[in-house]
Protein backbone atom coordinates (compact mmCIF):
# COMPACT_ATOMS: atom_id res chain seq x y z
CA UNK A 1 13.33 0.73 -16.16
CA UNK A 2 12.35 0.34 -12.21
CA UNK A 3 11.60 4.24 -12.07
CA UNK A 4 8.97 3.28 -15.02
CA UNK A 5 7.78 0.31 -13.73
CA UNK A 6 7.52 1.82 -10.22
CA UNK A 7 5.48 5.14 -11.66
CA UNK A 8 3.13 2.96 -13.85
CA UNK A 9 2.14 0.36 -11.39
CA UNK A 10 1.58 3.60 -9.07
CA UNK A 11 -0.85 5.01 -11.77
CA UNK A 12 -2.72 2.10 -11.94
CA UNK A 13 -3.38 1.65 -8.28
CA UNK A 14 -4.43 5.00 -7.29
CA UNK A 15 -6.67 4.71 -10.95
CA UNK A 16 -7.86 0.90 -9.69
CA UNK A 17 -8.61 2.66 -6.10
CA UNK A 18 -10.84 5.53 -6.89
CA UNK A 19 -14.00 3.47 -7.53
CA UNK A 20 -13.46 1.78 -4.26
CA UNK A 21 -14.16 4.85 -2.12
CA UNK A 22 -12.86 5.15 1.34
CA UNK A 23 -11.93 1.12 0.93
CA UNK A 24 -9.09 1.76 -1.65
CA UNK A 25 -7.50 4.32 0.49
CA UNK A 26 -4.55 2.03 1.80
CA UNK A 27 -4.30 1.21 -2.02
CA UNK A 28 -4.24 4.89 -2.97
CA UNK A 29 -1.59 5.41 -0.47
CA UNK A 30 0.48 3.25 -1.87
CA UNK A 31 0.02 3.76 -5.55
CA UNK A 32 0.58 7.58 -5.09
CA UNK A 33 4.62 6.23 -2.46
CA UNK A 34 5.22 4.31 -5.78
CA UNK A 35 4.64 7.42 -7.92
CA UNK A 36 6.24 10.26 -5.90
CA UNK A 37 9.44 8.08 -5.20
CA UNK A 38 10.65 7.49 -8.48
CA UNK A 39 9.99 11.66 -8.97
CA UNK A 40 11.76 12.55 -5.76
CA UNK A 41 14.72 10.02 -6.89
CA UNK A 42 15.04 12.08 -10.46
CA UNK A 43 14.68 15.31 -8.92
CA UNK A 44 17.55 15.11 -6.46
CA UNK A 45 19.85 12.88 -9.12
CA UNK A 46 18.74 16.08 -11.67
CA UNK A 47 20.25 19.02 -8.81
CA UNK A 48 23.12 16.89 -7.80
CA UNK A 49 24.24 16.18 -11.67
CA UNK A 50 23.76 20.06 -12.73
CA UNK A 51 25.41 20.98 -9.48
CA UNK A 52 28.28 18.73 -10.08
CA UNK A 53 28.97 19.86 -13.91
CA UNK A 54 28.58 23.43 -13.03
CA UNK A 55 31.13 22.56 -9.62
CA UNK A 56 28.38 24.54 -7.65
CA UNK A 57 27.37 21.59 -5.29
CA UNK A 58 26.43 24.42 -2.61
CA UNK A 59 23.65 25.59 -4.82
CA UNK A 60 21.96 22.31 -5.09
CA UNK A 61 22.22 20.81 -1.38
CA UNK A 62 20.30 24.93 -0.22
CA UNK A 63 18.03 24.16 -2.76
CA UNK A 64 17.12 20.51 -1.23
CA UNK A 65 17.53 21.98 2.13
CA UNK A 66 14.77 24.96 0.62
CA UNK A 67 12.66 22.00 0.00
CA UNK A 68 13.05 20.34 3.01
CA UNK A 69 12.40 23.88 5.07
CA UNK A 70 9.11 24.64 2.71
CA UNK A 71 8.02 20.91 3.48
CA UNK A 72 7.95 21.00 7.23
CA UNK A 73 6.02 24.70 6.91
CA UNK A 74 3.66 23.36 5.06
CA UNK A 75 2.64 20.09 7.49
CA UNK A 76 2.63 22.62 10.22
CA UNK A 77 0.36 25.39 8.43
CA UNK A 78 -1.64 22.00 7.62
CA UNK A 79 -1.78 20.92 11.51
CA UNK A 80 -2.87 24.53 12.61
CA UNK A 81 -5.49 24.93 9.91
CA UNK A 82 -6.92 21.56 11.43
CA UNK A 83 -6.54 22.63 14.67
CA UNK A 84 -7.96 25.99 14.62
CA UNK A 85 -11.41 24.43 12.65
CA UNK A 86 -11.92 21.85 14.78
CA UNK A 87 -15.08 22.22 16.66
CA UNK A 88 -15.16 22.50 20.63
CA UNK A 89 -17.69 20.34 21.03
CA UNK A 90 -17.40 16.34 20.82
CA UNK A 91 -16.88 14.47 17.58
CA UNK A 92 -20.08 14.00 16.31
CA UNK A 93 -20.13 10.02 16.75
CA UNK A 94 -19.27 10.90 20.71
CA UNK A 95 -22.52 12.92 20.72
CA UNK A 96 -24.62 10.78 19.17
CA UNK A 97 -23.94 7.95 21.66
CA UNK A 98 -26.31 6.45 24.16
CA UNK A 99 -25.18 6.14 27.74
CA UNK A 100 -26.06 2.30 29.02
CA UNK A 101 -27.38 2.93 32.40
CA UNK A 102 -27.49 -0.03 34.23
CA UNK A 103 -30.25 -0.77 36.19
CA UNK A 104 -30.89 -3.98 39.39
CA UNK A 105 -32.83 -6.81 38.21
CA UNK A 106 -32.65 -6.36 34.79
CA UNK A 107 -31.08 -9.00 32.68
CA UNK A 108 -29.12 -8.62 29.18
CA UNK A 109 -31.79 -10.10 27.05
CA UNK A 110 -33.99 -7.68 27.99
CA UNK A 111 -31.59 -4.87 27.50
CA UNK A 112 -30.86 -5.95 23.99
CA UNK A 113 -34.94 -6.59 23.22
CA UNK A 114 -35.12 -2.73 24.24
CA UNK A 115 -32.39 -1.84 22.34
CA UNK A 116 -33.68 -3.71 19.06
CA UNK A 117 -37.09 -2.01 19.84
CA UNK A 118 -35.60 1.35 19.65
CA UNK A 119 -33.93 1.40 16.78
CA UNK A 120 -37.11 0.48 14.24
């Protein structure tokens, strides 16, 4: 009954969380822990029962070792894919910046009435 309620409530925040864009990410995170625990929890408890009847437990703890192994390729062929197309250059926020150069006598009102200027 908690696996249900824990996959279900999952579902409905990563569904309640897509209209909200990049706001509902936290949300989406969260709703997708609550739906890959309870699948995690029945996978293992699935190997470890089979293993157990059969009296092959060896079989079943490679197999969640074989997961464990193809999990930690995968976030590194993630990380180098990500670090191989990231540009040399400077994020583009960084480049779009605006040094302040400050200059004698003037005051910050000023500045800010320039600045205001500028941007219309």
């Amino acid at each position: 009954m908690i696996i249900a309620a824990c996959f279900a409530l999952g579902c409905f925040l990563v569904v309640v969380s897509l209209p909200l864009g990049s706001a509902g990410s936290s949300t989406r995170r969260v709703g997708a822990f609550l739906i890959l625990i309870p699948l995690a929890g029945s996978i293992l408890y699935g190997t470890f029962k089979v293993a157990i009847q059969q009296g092959d437990v060896r079989f079943s703890v490679s197999a969640i070792l074989g997961v464990i192994v193809l999990s930690v390729v995968a976030y590194a062929v993630l990380k180098f894919r990500k670090r191989m197309s990231s540009s040399g250059g400077q994020p583009k926020r960084l480049a779009t910046k605006r040094p302040y150069l400050h200059q004698k006598g003037r005051d910050v009102m000023a500045f800010i009435k320039e600045q205001l200027d500028r941007d219309d």
